[in-house]
PDB file of N, CA and C in Angstrom:
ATOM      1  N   UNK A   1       3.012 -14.458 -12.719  1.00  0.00           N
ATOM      2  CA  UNK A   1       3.530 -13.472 -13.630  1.00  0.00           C
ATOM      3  C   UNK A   1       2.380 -12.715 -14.258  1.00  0.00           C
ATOM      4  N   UNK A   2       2.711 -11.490 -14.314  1.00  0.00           N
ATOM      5  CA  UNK A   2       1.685 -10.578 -14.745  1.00  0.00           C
ATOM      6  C   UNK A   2       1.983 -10.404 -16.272  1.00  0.00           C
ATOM      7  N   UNK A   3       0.751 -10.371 -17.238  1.00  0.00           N
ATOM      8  CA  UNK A   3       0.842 -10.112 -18.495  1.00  0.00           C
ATOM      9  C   UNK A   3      -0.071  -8.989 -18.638  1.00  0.00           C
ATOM     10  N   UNK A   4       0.253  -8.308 -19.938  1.00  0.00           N
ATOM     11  CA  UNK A   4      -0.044  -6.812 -19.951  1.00  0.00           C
ATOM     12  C   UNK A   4      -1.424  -7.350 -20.539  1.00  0.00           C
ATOM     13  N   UNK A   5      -2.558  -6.776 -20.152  1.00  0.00           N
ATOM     14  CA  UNK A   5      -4.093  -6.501 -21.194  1.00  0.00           C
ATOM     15  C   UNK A   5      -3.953  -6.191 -22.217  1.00  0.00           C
ATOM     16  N   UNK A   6      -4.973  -6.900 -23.196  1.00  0.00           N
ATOM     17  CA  UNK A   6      -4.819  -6.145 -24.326  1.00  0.00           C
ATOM     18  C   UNK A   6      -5.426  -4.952 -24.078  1.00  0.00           C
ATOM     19  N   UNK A   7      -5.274  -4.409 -24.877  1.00  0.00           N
ATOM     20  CA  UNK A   7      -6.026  -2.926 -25.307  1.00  0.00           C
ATOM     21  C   UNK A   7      -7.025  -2.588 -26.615  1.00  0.00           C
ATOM     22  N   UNK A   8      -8.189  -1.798 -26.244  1.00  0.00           N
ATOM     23  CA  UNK A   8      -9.009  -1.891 -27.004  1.00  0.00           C
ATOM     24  C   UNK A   8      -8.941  -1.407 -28.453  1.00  0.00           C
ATOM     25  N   UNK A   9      -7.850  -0.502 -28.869  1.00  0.00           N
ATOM     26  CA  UNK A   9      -7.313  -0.423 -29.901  1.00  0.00           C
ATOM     27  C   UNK A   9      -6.092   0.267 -29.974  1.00  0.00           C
ATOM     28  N   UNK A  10      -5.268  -0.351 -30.913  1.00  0.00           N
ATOM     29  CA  UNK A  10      -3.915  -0.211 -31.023  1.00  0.00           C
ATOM     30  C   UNK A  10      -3.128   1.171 -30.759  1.00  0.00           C
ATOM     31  N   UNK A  11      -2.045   1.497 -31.022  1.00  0.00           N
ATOM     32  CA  UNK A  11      -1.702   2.574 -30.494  1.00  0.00           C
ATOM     33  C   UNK A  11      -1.802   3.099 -31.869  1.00  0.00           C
ATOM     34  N   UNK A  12      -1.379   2.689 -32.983  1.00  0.00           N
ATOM     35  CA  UNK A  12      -1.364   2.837 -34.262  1.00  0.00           C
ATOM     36  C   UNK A  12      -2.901   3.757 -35.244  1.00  0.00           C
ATOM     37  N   UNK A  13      -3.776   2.332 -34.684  1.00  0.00           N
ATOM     38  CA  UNK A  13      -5.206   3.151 -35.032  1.00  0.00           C
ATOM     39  C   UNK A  13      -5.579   4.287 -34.526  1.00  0.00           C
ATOM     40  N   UNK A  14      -5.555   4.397 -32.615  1.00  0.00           N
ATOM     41  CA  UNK A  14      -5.518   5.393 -32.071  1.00  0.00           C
ATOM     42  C   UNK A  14      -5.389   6.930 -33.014  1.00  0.00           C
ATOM     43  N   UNK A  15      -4.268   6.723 -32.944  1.00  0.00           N
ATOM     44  CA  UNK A  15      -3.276   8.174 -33.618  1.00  0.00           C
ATOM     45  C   UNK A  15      -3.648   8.298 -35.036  1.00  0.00           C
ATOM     46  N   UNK A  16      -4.082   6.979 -36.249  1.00  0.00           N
ATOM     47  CA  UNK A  16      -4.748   7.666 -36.781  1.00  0.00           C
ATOM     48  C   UNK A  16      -6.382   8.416 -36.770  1.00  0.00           C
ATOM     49  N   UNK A  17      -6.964   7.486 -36.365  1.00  0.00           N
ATOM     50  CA  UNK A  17      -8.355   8.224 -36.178  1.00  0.00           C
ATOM     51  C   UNK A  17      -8.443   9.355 -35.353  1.00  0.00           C
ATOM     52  N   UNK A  18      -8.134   9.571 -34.524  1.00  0.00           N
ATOM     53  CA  UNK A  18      -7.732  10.972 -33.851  1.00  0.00           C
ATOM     54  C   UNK A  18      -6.901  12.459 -35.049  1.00  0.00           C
ATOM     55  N   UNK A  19      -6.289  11.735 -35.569  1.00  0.00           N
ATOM     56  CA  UNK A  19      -5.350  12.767 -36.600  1.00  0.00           C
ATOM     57  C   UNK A  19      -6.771  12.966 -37.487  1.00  0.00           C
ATOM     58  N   UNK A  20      -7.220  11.744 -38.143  1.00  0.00           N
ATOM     59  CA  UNK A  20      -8.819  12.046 -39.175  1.00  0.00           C
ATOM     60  C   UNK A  20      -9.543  12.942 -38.583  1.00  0.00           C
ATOM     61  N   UNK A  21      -9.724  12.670 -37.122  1.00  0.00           N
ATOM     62  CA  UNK A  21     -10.901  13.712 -36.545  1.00  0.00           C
ATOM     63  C   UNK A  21     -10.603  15.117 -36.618  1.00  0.00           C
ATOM     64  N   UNK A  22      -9.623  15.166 -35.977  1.00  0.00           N
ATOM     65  CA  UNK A  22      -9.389  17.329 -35.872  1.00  0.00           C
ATOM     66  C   UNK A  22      -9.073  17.345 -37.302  1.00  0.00           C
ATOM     67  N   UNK A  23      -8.931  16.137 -38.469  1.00  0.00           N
ATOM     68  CA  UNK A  23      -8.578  17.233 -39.616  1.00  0.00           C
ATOM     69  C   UNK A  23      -9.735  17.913 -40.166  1.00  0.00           C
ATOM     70  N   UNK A  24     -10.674  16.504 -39.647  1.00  0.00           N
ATOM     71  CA  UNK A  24     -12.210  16.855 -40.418  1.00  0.00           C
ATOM     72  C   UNK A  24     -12.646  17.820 -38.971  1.00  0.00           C
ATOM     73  N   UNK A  25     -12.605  17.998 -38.162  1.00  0.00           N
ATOM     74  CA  UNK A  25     -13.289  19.122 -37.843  1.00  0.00           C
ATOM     75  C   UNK A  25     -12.685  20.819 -38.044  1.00  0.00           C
ATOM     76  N   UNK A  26     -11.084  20.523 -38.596  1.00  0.00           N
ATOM     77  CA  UNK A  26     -10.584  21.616 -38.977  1.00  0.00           C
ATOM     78  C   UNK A  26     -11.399  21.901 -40.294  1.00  0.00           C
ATOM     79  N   UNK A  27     -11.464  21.046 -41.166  1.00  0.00           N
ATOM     80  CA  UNK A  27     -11.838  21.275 -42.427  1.00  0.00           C
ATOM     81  C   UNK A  27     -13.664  22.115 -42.218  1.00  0.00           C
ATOM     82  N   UNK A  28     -14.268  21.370 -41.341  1.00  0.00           N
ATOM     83  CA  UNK A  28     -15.945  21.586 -41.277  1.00  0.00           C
ATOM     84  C   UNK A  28     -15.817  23.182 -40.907  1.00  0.00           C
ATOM     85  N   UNK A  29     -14.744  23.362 -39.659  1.00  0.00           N
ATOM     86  CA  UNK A  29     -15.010  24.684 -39.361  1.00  0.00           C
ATOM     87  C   UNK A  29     -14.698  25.719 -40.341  1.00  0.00           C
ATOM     88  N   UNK A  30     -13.499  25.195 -41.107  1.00  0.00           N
ATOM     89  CA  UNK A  30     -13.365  26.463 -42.101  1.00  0.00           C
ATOM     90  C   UNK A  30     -13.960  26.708 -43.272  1.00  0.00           C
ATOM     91  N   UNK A  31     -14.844  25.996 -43.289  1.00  0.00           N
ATOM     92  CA  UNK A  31     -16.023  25.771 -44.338  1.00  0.00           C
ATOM     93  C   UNK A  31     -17.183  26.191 -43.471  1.00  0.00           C
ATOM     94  N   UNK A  32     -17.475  26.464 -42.148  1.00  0.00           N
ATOM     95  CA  UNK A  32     -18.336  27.313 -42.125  1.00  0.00           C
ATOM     96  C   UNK A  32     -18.283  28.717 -42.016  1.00  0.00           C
ATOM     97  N   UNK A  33     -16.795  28.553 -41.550  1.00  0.00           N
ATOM     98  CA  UNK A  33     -16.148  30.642 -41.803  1.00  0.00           C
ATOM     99  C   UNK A  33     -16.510  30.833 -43.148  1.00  0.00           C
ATOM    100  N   UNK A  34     -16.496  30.124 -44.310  1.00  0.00           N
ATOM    101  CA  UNK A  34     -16.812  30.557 -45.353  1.00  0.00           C
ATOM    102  C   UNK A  34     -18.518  30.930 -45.603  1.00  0.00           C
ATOM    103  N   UNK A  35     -18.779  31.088 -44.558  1.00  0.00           N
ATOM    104  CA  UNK A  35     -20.527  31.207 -45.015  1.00  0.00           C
ATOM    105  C   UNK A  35     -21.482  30.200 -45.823  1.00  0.00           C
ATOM    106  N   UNK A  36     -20.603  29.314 -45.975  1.00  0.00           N
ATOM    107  CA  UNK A  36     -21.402  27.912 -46.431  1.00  0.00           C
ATOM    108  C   UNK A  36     -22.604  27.221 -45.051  1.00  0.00           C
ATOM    109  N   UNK A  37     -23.667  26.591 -45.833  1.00  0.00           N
ATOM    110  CA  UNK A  37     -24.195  26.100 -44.462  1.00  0.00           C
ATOM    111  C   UNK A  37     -24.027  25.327 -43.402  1.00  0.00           C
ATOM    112  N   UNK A  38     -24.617  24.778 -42.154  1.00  0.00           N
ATOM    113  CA  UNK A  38     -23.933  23.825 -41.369  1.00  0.00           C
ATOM    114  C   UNK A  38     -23.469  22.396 -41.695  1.00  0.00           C
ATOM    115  N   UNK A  39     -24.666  22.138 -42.393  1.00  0.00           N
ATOM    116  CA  UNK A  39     -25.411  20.768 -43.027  1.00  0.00           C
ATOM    117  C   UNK A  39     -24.204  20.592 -43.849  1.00  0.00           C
ATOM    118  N   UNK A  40     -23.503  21.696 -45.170  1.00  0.00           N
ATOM    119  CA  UNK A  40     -22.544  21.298 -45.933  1.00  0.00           C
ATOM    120  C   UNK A  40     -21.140  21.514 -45.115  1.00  0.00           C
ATOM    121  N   UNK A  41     -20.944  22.035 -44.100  1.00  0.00           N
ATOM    122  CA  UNK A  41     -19.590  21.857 -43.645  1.00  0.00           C
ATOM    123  C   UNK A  41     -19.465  20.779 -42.787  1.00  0.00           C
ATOM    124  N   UNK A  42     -20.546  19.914 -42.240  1.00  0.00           N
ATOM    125  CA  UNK A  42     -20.482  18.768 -41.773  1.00  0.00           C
ATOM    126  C   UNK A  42     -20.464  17.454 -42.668  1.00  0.00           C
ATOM    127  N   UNK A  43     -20.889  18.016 -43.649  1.00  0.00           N
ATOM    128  CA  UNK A  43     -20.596  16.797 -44.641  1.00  0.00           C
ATOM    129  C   UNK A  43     -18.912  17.317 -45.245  1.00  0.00           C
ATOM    130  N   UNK A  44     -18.586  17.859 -45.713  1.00  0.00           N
ATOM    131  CA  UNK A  44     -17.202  18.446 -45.831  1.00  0.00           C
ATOM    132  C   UNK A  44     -16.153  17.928 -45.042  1.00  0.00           C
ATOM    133  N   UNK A  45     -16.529  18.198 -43.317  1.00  0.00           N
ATOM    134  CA  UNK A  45     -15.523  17.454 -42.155  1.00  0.00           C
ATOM    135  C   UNK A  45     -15.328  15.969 -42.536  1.00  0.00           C
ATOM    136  N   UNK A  46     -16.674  15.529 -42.719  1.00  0.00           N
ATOM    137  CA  UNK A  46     -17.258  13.867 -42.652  1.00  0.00           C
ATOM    138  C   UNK A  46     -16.234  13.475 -43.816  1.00  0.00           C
ATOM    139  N   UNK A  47     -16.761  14.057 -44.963  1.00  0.00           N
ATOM    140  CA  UNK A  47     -16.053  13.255 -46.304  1.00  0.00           C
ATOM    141  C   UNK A  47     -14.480  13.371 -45.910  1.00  0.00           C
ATOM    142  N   UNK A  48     -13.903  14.732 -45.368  1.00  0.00           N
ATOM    143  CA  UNK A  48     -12.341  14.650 -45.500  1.00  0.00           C
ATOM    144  C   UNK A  48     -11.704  13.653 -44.391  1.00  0.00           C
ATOM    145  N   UNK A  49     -12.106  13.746 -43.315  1.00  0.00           N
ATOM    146  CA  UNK A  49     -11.789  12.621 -42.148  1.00  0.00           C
ATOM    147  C   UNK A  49     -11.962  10.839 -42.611  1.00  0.00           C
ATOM    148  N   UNK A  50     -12.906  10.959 -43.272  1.00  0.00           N
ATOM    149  CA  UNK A  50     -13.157   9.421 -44.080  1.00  0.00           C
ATOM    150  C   UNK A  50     -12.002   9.420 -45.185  1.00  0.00           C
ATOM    151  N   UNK A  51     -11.760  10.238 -45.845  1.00  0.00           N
ATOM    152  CA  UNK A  51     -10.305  10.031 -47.041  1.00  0.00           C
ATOM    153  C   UNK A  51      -9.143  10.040 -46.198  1.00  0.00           C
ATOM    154  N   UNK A  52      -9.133  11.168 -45.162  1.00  0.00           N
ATOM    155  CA  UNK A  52      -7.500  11.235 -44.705  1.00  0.00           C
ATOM    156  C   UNK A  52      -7.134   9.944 -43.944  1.00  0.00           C
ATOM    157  N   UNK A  53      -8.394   8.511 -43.518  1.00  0.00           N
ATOM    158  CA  UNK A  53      -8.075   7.494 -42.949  1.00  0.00           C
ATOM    159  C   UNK A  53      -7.112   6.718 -43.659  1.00  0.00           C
ATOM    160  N   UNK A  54      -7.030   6.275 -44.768  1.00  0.00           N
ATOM    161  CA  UNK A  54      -6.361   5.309 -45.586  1.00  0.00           C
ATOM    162  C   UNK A  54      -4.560   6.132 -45.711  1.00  0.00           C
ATOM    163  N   UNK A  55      -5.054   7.358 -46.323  1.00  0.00           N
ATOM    164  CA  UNK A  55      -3.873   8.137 -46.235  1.00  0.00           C
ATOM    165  C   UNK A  55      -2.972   7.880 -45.008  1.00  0.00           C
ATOM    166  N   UNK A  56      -3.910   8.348 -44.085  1.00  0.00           N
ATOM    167  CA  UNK A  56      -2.337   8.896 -42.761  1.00  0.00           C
ATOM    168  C   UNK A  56      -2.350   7.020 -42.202  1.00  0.00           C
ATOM    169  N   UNK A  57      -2.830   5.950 -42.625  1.00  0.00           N
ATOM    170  CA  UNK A  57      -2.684   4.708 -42.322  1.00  0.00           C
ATOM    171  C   UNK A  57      -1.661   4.323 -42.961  1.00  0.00           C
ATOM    172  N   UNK A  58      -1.302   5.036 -43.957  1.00  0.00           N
ATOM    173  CA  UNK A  58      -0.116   4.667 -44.983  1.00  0.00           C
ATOM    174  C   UNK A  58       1.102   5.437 -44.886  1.00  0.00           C
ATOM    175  N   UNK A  59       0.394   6.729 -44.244  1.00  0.00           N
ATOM    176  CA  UNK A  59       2.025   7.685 -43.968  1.00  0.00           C
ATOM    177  C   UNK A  59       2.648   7.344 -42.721  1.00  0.00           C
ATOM    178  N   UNK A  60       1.806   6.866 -41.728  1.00  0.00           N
ATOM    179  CA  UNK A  60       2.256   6.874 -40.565  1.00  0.00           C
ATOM    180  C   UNK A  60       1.939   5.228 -40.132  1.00  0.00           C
ATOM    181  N   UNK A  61       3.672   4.867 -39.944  1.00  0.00           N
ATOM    182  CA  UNK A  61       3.423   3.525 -40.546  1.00  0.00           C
ATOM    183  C   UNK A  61       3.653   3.229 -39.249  1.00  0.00           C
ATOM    184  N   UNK A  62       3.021   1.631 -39.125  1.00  0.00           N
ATOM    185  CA  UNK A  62       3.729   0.962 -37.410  1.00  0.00           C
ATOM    186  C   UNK A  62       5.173   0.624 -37.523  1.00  0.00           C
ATOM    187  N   UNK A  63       5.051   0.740 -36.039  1.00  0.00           N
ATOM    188  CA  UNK A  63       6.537   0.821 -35.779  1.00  0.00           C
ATOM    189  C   UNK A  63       7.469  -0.457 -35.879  1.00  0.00           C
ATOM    190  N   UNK A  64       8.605  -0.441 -36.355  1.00  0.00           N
ATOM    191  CA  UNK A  64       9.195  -1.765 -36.502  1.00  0.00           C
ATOM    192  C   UNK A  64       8.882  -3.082 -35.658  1.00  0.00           C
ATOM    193  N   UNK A  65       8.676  -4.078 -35.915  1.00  0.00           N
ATOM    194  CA  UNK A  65       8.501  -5.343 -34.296  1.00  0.00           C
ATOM    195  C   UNK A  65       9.991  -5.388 -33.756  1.00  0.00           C
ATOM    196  N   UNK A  66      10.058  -5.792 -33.159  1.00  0.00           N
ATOM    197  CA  UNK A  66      11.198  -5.918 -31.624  1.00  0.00           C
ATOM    198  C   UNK A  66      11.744  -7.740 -32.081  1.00  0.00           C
ATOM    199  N   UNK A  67      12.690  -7.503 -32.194  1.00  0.00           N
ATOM    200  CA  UNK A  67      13.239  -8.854 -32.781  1.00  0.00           C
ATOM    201  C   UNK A  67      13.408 -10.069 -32.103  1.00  0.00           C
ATOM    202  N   UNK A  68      12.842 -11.118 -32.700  1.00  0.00           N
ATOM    203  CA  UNK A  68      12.705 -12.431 -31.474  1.00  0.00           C
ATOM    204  C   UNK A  68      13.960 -12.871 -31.043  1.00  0.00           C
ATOM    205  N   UNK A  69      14.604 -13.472 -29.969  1.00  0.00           N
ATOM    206  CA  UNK A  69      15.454 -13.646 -29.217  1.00  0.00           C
ATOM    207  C   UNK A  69      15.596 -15.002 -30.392  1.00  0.00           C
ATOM    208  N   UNK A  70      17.078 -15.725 -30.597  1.00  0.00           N
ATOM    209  CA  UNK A  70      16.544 -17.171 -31.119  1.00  0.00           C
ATOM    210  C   UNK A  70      16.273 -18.145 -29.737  1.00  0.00           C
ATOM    211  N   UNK A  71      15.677 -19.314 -30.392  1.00  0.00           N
ATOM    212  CA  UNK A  71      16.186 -19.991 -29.097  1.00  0.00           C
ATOM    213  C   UNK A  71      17.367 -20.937 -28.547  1.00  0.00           C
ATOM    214  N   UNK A  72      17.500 -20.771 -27.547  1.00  0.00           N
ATOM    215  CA  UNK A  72      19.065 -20.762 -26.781  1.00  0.00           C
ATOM    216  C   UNK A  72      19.176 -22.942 -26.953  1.00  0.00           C
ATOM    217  N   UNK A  73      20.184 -23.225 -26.985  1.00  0.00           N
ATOM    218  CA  UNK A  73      20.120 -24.750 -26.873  1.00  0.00           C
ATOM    219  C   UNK A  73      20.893 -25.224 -25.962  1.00  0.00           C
ATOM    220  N   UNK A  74      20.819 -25.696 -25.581  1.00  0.00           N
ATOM    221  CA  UNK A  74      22.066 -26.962 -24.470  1.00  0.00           C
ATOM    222  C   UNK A  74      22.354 -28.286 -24.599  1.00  0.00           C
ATOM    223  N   UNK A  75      23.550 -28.796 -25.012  1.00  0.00           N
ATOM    224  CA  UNK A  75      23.441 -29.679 -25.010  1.00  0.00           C
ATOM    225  C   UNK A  75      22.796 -30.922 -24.463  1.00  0.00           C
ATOM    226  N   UNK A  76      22.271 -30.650 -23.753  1.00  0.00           N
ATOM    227  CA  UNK A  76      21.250 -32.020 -22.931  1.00  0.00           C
ATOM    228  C   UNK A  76      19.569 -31.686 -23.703  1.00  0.00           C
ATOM    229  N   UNK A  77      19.411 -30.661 -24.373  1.00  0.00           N
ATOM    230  CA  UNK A  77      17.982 -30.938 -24.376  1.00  0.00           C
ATOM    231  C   UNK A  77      18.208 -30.642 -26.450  1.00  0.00           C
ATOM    232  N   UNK A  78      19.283 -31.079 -27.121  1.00  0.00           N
ATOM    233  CA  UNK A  78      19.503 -30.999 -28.587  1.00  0.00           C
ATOM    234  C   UNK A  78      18.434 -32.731 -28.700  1.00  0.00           C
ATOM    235  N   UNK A  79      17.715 -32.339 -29.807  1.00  0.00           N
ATOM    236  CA  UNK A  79      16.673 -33.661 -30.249  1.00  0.00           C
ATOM    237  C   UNK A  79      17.406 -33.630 -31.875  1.00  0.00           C
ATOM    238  N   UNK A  80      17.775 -34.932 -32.391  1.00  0.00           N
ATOM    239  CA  UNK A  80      18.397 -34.707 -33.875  1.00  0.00           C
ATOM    240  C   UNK A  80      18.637 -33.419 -34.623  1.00  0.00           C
ATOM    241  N   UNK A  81      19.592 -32.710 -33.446  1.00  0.00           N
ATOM    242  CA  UNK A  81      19.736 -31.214 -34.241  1.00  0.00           C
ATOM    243  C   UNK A  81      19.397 -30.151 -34.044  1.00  0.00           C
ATOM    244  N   UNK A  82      18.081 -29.992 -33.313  1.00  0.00           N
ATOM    245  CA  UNK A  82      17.237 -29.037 -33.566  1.00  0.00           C
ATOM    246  C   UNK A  82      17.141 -28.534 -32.021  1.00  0.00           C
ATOM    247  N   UNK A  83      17.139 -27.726 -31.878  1.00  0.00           N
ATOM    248  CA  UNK A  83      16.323 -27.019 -30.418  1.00  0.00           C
ATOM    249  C   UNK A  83      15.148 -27.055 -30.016  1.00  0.00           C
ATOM    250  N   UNK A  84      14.804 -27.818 -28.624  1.00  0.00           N
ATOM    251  CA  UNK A  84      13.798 -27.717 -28.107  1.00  0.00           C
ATOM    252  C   UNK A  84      13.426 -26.469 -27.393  1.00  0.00           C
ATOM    253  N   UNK A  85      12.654 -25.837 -27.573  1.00  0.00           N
ATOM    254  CA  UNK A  85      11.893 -24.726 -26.555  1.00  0.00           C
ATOM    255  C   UNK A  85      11.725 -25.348 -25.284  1.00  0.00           C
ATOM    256  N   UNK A  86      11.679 -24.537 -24.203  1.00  0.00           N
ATOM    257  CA  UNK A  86      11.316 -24.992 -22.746  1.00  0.00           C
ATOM    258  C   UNK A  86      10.307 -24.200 -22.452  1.00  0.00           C
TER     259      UNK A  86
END
């Protein structure tokens, strides 16, 4: 039986750090249309992409978990009550 790999980061983190990035490079660029220098619209991108992390980690929440099956019992394998897993 084949089991899926993990993956090197979640789908969750993914989508936020990606959303941080183009905001901060939206932000850097329009701070250099403003005739500000390079040096300060790269710190500008930097600082807003570092704040919007916590934020969009909180707006954009993971997705519900997938609900565990219970487990099933049969009479031949009941131990005082309780269900054994197989």
């Amino acid at each position: 039986m084949s089991t899926r790999p993990d993956t090197f980061l979640p789908l969750h983190t993914a989508v936020v750090l990606l959303t941080a990035a183009v905001m901060g490079l939206v932000i850097g660029c329009l701070t250099v249309h403003t005739g500000a220098p390079v040096a300060a619209a790269v710190i500008a991108g930097l600082s807003s992409a570092g704040a919007a992390v916590p934020v969009l980690r909180t707006l954009i929440g993971r997705p519900p978990e997938a609900p565990r099956d219970p487990p099933t019992c049969e009479p031949t394998h009941m131990s005082h009550g309780t269900c054994e897993r197989r």
